[in-house]
N, C-alpha and C. Protein backbone atom coordinates (compact mmCIF):
# COMPACT_ATOMS: atom_id res chain seq x y z
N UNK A 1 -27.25 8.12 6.29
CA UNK A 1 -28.19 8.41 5.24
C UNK A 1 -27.43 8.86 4.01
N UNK A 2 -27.98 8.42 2.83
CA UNK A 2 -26.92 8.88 1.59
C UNK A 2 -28.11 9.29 0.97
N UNK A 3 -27.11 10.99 0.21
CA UNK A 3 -27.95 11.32 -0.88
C UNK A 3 -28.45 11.06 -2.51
N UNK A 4 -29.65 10.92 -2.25
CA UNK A 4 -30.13 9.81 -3.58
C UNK A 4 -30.08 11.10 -4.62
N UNK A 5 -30.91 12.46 -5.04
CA UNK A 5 -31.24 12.66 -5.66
C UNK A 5 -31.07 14.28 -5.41
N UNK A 6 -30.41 15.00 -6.49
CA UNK A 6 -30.20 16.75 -6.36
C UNK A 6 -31.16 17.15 -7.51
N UNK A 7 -32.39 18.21 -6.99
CA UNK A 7 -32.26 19.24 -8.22
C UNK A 7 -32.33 20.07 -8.38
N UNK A 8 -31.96 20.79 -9.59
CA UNK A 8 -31.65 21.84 -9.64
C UNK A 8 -32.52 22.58 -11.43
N UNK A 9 -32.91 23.77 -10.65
CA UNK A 9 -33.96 24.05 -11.43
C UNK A 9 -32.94 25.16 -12.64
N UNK A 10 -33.95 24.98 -13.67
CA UNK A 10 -33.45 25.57 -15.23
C UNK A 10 -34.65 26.13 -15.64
N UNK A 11 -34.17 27.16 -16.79
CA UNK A 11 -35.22 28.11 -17.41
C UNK A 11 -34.86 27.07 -18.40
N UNK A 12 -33.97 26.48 -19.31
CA UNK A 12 -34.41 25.67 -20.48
C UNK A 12 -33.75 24.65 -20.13
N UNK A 13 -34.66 23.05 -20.00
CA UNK A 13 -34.35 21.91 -20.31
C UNK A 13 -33.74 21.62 -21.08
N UNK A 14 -34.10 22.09 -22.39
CA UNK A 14 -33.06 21.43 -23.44
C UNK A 14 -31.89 21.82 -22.96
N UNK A 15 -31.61 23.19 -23.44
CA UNK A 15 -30.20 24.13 -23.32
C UNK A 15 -29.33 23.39 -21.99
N UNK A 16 -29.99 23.01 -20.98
CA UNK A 16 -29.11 22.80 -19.81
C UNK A 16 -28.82 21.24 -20.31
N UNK A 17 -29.73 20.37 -20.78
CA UNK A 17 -28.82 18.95 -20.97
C UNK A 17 -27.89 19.31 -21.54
N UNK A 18 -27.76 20.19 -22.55
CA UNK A 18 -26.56 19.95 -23.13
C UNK A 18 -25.02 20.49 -22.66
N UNK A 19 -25.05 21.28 -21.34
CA UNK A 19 -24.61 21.54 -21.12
C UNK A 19 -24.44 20.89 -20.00
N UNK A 20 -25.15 20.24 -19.14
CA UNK A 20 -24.57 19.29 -18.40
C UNK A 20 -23.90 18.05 -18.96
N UNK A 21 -24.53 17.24 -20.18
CA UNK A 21 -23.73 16.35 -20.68
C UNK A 21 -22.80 16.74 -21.72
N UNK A 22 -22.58 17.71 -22.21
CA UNK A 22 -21.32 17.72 -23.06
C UNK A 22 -19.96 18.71 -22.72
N UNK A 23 -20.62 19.55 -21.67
CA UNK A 23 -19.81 20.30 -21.31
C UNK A 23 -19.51 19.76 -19.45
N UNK A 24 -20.12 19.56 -18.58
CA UNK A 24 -19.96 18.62 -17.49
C UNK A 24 -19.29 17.25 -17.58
N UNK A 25 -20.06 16.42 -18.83
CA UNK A 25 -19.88 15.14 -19.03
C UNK A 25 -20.48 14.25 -18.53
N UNK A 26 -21.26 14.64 -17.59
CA UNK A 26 -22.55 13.34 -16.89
C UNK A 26 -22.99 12.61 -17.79
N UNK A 27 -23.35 11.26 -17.27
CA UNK A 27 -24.03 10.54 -18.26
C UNK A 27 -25.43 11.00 -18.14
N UNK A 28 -25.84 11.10 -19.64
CA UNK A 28 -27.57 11.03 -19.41
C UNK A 28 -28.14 10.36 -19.26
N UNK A 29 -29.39 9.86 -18.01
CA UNK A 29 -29.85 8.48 -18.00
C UNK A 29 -31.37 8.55 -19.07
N UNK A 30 -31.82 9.53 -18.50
CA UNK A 30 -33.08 9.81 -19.46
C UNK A 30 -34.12 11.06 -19.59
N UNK A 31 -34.70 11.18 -20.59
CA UNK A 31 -35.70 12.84 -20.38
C UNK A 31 -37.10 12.18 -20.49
N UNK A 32 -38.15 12.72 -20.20
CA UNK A 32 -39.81 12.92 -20.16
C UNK A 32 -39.79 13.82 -18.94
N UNK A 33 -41.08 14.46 -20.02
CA UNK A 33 -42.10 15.06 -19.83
C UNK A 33 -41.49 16.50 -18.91
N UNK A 34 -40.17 16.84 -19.76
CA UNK A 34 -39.58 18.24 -19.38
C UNK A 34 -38.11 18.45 -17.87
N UNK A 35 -38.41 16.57 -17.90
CA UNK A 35 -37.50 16.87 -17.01
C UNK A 35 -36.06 15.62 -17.43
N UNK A 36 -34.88 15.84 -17.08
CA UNK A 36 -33.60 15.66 -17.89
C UNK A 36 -32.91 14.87 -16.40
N UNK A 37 -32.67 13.41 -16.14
CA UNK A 37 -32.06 12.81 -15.48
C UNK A 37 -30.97 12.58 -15.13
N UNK A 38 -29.40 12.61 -14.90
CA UNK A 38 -27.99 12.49 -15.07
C UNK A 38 -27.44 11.59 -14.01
N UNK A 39 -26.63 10.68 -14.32
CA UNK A 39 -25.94 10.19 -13.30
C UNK A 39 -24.73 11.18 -12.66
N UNK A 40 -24.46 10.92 -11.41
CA UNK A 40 -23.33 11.80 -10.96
C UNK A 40 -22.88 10.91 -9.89
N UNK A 41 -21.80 9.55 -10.09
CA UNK A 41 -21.61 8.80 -9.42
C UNK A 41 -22.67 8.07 -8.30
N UNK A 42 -22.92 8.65 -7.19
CA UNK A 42 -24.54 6.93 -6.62
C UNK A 42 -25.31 8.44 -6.25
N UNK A 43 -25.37 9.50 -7.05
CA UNK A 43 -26.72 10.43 -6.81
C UNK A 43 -26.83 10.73 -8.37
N UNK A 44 -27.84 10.71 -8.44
CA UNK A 44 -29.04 11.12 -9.73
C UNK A 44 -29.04 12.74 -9.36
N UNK A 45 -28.77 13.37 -10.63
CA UNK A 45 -28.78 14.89 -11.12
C UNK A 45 -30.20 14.73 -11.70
N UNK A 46 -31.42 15.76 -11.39
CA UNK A 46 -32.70 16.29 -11.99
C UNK A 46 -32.82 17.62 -12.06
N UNK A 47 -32.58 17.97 -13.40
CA UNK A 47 -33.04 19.02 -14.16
C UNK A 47 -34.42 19.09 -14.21
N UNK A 48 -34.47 20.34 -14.09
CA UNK A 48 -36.35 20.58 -14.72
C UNK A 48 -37.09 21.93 -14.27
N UNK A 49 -38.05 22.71 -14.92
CA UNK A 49 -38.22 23.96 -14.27
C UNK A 49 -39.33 23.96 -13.01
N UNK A 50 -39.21 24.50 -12.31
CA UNK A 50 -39.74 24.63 -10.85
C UNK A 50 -41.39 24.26 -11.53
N UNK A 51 -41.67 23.37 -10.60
CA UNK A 51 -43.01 22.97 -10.80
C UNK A 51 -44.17 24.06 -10.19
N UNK A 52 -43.53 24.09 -9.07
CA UNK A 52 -44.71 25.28 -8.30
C UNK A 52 -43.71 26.68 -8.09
N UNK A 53 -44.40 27.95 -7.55
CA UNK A 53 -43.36 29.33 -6.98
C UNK A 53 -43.13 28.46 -5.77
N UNK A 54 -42.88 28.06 -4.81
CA UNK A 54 -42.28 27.55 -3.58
C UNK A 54 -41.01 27.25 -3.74
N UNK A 55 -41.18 26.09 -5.35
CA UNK A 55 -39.81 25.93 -5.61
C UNK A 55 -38.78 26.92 -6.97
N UNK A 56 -39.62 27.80 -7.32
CA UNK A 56 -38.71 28.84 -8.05
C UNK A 56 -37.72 29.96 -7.38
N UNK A 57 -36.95 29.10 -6.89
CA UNK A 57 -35.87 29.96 -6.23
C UNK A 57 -34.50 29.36 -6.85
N UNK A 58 -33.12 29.84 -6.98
CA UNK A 58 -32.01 29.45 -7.34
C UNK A 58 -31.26 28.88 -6.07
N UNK A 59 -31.90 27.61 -6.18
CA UNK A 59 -31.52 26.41 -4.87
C UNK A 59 -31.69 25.36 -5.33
N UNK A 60 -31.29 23.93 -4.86
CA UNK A 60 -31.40 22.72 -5.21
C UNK A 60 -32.38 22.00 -3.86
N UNK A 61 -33.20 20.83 -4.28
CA UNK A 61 -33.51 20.01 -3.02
C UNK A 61 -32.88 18.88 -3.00
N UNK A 62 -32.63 18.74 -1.87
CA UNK A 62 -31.95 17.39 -1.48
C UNK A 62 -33.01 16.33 -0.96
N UNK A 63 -32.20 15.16 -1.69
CA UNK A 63 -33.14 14.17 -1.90
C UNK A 63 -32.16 12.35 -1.14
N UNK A 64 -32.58 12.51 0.22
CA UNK A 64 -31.88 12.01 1.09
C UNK A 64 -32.79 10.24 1.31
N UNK A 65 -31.59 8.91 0.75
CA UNK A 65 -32.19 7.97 -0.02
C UNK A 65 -32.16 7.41 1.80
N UNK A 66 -33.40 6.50 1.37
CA UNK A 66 -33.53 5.46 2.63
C UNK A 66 -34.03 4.65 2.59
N UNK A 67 -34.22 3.18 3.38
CA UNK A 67 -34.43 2.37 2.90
C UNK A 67 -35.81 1.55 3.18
N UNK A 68 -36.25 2.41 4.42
CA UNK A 68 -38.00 2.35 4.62
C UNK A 68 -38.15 3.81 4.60
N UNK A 69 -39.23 4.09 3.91
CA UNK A 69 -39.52 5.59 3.68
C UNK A 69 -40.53 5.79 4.84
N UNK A 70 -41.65 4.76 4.81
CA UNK A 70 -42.62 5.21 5.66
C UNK A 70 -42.20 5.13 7.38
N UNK A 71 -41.34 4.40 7.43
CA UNK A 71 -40.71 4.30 9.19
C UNK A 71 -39.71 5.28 9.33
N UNK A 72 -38.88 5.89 8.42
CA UNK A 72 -38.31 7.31 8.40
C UNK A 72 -39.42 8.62 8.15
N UNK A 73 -40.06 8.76 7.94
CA UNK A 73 -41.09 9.45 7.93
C UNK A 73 -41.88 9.93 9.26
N UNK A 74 -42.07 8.21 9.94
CA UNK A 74 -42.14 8.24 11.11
C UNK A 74 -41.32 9.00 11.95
N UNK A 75 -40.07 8.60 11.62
CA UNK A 75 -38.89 8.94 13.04
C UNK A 75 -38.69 9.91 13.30
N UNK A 76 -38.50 10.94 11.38
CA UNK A 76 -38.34 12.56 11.38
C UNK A 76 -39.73 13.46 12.34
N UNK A 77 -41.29 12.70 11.86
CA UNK A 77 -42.30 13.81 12.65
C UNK A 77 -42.03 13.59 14.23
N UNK A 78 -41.58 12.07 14.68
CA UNK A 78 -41.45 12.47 16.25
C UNK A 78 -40.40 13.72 16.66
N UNK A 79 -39.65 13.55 15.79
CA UNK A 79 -38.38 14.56 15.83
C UNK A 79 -38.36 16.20 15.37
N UNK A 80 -39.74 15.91 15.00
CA UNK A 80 -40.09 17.70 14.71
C UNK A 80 -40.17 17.82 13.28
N UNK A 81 -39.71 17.01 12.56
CA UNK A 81 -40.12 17.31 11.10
C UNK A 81 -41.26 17.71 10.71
N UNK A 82 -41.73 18.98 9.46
CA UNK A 82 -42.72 19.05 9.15
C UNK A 82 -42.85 18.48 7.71
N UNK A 83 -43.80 17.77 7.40
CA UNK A 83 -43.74 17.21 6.47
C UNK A 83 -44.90 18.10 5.48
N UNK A 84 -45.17 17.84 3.80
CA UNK A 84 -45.16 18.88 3.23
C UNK A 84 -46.73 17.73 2.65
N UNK A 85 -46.36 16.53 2.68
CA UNK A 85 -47.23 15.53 1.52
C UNK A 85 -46.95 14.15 2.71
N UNK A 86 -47.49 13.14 2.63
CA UNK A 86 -46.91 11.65 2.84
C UNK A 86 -46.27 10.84 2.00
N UNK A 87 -45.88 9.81 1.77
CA UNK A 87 -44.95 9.04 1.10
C UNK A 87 -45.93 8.72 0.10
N UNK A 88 -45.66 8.56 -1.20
CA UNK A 88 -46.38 8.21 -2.49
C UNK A 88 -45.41 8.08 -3.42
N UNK A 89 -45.97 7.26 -4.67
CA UNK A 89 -45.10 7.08 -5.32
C UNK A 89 -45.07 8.02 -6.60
N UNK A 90 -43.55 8.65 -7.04
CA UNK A 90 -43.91 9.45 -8.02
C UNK A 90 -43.49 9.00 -9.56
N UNK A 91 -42.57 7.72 -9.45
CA UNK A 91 -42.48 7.35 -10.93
C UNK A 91 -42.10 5.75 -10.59
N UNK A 92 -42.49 4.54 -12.01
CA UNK A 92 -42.28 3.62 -11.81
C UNK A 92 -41.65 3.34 -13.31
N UNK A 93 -40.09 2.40 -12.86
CA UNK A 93 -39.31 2.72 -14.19
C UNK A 93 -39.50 1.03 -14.02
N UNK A 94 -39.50 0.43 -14.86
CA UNK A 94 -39.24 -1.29 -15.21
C UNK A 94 -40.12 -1.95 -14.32
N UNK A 95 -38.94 -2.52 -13.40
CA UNK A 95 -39.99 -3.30 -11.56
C UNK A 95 -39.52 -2.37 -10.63
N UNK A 96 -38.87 -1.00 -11.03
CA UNK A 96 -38.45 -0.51 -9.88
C UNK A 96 -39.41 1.03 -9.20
N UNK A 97 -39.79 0.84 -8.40
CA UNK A 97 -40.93 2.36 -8.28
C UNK A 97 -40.35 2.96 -7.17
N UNK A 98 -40.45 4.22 -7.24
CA UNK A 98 -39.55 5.19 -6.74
C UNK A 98 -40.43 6.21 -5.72
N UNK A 99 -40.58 5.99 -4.01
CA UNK A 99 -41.33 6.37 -3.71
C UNK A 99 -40.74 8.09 -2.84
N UNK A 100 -41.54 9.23 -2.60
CA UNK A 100 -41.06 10.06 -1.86
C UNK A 100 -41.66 11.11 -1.00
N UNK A 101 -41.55 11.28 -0.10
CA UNK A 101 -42.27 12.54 0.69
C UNK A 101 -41.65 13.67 1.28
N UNK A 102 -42.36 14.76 0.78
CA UNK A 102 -41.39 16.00 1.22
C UNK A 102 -41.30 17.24 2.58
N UNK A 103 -40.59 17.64 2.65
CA UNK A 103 -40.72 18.20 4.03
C UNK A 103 -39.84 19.69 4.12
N UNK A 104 -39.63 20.31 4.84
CA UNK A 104 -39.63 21.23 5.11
C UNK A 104 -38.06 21.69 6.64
N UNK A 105 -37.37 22.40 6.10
CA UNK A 105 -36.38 22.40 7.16
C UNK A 105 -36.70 23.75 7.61
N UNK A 106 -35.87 23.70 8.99
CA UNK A 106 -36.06 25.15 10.25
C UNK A 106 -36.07 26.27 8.62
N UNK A 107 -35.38 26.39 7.90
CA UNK A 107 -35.07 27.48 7.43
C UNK A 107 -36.39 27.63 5.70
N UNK A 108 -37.04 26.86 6.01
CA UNK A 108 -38.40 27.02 5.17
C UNK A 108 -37.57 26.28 3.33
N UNK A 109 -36.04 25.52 3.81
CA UNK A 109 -35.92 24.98 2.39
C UNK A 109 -36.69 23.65 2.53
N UNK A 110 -37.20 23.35 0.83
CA UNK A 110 -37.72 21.70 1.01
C UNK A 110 -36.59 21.11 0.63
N UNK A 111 -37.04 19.71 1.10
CA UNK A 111 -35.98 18.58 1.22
C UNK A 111 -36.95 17.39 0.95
N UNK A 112 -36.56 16.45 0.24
CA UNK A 112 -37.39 14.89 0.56
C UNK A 112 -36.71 13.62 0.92
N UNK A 113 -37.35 12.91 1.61
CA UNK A 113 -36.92 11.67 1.51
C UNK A 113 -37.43 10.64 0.34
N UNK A 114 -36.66 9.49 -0.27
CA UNK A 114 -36.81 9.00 -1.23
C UNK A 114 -36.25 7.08 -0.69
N UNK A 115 -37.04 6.67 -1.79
CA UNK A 115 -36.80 5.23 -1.52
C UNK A 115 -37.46 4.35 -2.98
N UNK A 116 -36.56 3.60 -3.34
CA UNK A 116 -36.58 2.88 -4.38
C UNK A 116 -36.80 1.54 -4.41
N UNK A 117 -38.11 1.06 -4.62
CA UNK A 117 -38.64 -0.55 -4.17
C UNK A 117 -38.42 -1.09 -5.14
């Protein structure tokens, strides 16, 4: 399994692009609607401030890429996974839509799986 997608939460969007791209050097791929995208070799960096308190903690989620979401989804609940949502899609860039569902590890961090059709 390879990781598709890290993020990591900020009190200012702006302030942190610029400090991830000029002082890091990531490329920027793109910003809307408060949240700041970066390449970091084959994982995507996401900036952005905690959407809900669940995720306002100083932690990142890991965002673990695969290539059927809904038959991994499957495999993790036989396996004890608790899952948080089902697979849906949360953004569609060109022809490419980006689907993900999130879940929950022994130690109460979230994590998602992700998949890019």
């Amino acid at each position: 399994m390879k990781l598709g997608q890290v993020a990591v939460n900020v009190e200012n969007v702006k302030r942190a692009v610029v400090f991830y791209k000029d002082v890091i050097g990531l490329p920027l791929l793109f910003e809307m609607d408060g949240l700041a995208f970066f390449q970091c070799e084959d994982t995507r960096l996401l900036l952005s401030r905690p959407e809900t308190a669940e995720f306002d903690h100083k932690s990142s989620v890991l965002y673990f890429k695969v290539d059927d979401l809904h038959k991994e989804v499957g495999r993790m609940k036989e396996s004890g996974a608790v899952f948080i949502d089902e697979p849906h899609m949360v953004a569609k860039m060109g022809d490419t839509e980006t689907w993900m569902s999130f879940f929950n590890d022994t130690e109460g961090n979230t994590h998602a799986l992700m998949s890019e059709i």
